[in-house]
Protein backbone atom coordinates (compact mmCIF):
# COMPACT_ATOMS: atom_id res chain seq x y z
CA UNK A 1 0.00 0.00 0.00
CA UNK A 2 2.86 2.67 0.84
CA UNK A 3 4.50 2.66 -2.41
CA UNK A 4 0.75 3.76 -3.77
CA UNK A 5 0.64 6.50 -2.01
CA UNK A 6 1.47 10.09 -3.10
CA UNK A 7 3.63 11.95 -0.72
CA UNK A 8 3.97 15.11 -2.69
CA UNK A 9 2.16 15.79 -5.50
CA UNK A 10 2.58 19.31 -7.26
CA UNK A 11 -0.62 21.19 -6.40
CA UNK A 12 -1.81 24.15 -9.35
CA UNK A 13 -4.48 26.65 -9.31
CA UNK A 14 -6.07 27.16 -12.84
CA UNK A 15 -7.86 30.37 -13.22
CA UNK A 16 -10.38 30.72 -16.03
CA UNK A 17 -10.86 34.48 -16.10
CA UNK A 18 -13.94 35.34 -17.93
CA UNK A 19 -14.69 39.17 -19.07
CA UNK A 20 -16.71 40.26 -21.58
CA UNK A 21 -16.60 42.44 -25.08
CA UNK A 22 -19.15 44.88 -26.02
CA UNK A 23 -18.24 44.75 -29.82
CA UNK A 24 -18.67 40.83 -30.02
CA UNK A 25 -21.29 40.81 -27.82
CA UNK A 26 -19.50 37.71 -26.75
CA UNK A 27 -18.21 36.24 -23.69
CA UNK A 28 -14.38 35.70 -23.75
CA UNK A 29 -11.61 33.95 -21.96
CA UNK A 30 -8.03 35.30 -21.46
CA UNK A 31 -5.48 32.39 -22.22
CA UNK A 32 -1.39 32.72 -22.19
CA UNK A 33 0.75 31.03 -24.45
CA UNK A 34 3.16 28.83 -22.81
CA UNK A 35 6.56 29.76 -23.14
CA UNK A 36 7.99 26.29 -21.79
CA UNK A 37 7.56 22.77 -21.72
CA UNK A 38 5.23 21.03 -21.24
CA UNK A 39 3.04 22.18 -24.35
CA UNK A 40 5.68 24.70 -25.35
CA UNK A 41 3.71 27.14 -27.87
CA UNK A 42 0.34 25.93 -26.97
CA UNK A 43 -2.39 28.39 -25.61
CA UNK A 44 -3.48 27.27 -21.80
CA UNK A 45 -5.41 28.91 -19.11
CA UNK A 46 -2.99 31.28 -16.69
CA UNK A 47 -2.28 28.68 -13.76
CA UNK A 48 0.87 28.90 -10.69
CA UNK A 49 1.98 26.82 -8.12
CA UNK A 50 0.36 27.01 -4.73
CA UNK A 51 2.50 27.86 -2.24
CA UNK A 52 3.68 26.30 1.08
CA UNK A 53 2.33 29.37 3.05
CA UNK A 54 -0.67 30.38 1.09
CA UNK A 55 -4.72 28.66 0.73
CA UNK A 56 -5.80 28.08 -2.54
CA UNK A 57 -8.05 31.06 -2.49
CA UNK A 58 -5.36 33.18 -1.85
CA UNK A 59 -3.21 32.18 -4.56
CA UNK A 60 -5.90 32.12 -7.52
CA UNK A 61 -5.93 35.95 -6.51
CA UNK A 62 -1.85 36.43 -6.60
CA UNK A 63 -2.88 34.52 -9.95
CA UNK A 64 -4.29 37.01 -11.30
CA UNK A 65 -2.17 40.18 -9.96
CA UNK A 66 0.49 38.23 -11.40
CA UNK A 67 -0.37 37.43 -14.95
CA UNK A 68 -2.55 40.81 -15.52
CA UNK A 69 -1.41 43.03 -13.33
CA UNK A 70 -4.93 43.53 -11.68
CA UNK A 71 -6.30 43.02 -7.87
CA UNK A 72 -9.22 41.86 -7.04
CA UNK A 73 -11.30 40.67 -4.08
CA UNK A 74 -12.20 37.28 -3.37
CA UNK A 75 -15.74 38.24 -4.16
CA UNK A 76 -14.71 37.88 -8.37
CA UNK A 77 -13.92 34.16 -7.81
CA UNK A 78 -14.92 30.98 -7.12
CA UNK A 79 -13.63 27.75 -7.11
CA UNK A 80 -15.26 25.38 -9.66
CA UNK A 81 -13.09 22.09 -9.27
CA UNK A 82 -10.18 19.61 -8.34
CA UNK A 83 -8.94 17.76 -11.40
CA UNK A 84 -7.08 14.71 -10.95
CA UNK A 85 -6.48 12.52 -13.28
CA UNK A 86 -3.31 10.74 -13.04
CA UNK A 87 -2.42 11.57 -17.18
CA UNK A 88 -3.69 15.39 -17.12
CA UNK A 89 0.54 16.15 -16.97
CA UNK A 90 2.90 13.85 -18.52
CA UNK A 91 5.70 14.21 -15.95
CA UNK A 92 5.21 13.32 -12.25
CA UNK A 93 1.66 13.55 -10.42
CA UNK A 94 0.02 17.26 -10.07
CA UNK A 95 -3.29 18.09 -9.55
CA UNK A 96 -5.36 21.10 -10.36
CA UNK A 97 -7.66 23.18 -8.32
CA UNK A 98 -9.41 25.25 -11.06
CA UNK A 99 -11.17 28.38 -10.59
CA UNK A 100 -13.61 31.34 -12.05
CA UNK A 101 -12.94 34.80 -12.22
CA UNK A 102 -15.47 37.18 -13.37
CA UNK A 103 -13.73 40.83 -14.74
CA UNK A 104 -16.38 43.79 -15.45
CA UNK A 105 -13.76 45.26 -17.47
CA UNK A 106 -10.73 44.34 -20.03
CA UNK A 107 -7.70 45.39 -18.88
CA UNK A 108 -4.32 46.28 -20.37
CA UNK A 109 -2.53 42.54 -21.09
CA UNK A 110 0.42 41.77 -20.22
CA UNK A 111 2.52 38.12 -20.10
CA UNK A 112 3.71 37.69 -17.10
CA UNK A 113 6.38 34.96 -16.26
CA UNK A 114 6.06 31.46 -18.16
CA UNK A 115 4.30 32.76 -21.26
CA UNK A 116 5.00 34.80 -24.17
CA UNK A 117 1.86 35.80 -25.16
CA UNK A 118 -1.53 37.26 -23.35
CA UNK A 119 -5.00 37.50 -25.21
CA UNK A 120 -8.56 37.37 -24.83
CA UNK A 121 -10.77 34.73 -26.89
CA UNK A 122 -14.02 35.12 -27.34
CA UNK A 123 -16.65 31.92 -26.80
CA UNK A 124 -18.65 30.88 -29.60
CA UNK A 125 -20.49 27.25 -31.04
CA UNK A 126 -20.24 26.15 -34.29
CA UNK A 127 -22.73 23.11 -35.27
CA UNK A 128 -22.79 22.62 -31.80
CA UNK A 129 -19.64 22.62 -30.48
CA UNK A 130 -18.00 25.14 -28.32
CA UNK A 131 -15.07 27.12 -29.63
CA UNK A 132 -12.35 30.15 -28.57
CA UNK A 133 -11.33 32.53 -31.20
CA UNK A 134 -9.14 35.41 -31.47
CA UNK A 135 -9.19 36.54 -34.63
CA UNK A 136 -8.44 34.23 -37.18
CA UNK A 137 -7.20 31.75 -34.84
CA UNK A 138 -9.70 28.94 -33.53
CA UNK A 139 -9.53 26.51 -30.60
CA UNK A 140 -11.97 23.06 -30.69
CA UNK A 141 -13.13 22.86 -26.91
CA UNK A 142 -14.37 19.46 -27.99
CA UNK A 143 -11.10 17.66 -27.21
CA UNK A 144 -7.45 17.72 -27.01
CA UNK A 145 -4.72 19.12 -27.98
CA UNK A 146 -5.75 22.63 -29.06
CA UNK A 147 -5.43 23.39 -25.59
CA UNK A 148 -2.24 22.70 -22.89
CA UNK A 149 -2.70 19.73 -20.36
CA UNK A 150 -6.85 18.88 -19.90
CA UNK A 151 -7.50 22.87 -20.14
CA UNK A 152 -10.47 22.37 -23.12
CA UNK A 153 -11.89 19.77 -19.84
CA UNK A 154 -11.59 23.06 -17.36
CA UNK A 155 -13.12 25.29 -19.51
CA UNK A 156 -16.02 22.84 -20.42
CA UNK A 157 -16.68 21.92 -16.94
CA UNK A 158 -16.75 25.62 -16.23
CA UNK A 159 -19.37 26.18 -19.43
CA UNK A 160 -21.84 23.37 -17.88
CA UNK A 161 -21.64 24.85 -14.31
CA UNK A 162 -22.03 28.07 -15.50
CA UNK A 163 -25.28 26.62 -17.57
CA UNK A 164 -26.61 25.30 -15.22
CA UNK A 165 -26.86 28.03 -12.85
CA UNK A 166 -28.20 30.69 -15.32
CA UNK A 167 -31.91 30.69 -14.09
CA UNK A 168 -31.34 30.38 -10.06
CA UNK A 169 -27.37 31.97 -9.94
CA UNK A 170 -26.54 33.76 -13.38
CA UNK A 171 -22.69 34.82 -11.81
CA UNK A 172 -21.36 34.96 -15.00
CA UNK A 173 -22.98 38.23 -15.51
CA UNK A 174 -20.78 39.99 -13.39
CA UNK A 175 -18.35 40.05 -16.41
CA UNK A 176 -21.07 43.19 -17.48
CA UNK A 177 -20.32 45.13 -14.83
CA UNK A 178 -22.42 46.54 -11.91
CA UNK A 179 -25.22 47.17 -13.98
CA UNK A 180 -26.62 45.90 -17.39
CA UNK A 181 -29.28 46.14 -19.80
CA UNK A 182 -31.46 43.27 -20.14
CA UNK A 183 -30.20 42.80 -23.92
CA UNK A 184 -26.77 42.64 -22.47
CA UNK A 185 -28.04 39.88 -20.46
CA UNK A 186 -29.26 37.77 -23.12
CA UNK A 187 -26.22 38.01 -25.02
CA UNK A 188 -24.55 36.50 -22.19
CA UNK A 189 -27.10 33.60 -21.88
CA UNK A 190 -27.54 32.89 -25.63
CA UNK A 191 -23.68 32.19 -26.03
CA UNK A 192 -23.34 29.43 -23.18
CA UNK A 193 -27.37 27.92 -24.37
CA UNK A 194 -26.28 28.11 -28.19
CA UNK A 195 -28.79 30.15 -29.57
CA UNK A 196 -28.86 33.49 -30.79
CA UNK A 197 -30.00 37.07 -28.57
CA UNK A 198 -33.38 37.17 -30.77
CA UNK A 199 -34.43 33.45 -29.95
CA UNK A 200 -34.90 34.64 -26.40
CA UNK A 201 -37.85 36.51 -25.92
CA UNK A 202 -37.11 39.80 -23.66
CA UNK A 203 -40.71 40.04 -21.92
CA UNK A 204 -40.66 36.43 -21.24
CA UNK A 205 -37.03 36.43 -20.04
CA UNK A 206 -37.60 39.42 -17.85
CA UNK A 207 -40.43 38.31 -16.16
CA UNK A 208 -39.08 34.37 -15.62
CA UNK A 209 -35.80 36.30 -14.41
CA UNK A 210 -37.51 38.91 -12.06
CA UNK A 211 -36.15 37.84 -8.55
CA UNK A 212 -32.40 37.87 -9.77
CA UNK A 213 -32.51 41.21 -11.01
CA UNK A 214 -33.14 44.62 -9.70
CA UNK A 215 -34.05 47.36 -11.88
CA UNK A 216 -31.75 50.40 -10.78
CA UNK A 217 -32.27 53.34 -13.84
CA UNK A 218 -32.05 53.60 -17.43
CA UNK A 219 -28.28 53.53 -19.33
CA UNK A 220 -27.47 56.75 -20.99
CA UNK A 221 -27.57 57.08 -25.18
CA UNK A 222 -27.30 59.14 -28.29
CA UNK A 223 -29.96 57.57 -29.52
CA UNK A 224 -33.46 58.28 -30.06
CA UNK A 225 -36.34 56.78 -28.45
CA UNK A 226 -36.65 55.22 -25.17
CA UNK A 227 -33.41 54.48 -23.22
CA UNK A 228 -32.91 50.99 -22.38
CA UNK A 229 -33.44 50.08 -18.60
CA UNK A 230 -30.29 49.03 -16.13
CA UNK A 231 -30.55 45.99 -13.96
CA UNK A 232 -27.75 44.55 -11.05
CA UNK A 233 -27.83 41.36 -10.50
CA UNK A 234 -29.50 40.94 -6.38
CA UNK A 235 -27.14 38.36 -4.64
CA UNK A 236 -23.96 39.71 -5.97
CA UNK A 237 -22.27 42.89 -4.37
CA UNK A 238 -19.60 44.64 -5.91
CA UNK A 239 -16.64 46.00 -3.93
């Protein structure tokens, strides 16, 4: 039994940091290009090593001061899941604690140490299949490789929780900001159920969606004709 048993397995934290862009009207992910092996070249999700003195939580937030230069409070994040499979790393044992952050805005990018590039994808589906795209470039979240390690398995697990929680605890839509239009909503929730903004009726989905949002003004515009109306989102409070 003792020689089974891992004394010291290397311990990550995974960070899928979502934000959102107003001229996609998509959700996007930031991902780093690895600047050593393992996966050498290949995009992956910003991840470090937790540290002897530190809790997880703590270090998915040096995580992120780290690779984008930008601090946040606990209240952006949450932890999604522990991924162990004894293959997800080809040398040694190491297991991952992955988690969501949620930015309201998209800040300056920067690589910071172990990657040589920095750059926001945006989620999409074609025929039914989720993909990441910057540009011309175009990841498969289906399966391997196009992503380092079991990163595509992250970022789908993170997909089907976020789902799954878009009628009772819609998160996610912190990436918006403090306040949003119920358009801006929809885009959100079209993207992760596949369909398009239209295809989701905005009287029905306001009134089916009442007790998670507040209504808290109208959003200033140039143009004519009824301003839209600004909603926060009631269980989340933003520091």
């Amino acid at each position: 039994m003792a020689d089974k048993v891992i004394a010291h397995p290397l311990i990550t934290i995974a960070n899928i940091i979502w934000s959102f862009n107003p001229l996609t009207h998509l959700p996007q992910v930031l991902l780093v290009k690895r600047a050593y092996p393992p996966f050498e070249g290949h995009w992956a999700l910003p991840e470090t090593l937790l540290w002897r003195d530190e809790s997880a939580d703590a270090a998915c937030i040096r995580l992120i001061k780290d690779k984008i230069g930008v601090r946040l409070s606990n209240s952006a994040t949450e932890q999604l899941a522990t991924f162990t499979d004894p293959d997800r790393v080809s040398r040694g044992r190491a297991l991952a604690i992955a988690y969501m952050t949620f930015l309201p805005t998209m800040p300056q990018l920067r690589a910071g140490y172990g990657a040589t590039e920095v750059g926001w994808f945006s989620l999409n589906f074609d025929h039914g299949k989720f993909i990441l795209q910057n540009g011309d470039l175009v990841l498969s979240l289906a399966a391997g490789p196009a992503l380092a390690f079991d990163h595509h398995q992250i970022i789908n697990t993170a997909i089907v929780r976020i789902k799954n929680k878009l009628d009772y605890q819609p998160t996610i839509l912190q990436i918006l900001g403090p306040t949003f239009t119920l358009r801006q909503a929809r885009e959100v929730y079209a993207t992760f159920r596949q369909t398009t903004v239209d295809q989701i009726d905005n009287s029905n989905f306001k009134k089916t969606h009442q007790k998670l949002f507040k209504e808290v003004g109208t959003a200033a515009t140039k143009r004519s004709g009824r301003p839209p109306k600004l909603f926060k989102l009631v269980s989340v409070r933003f520091s």
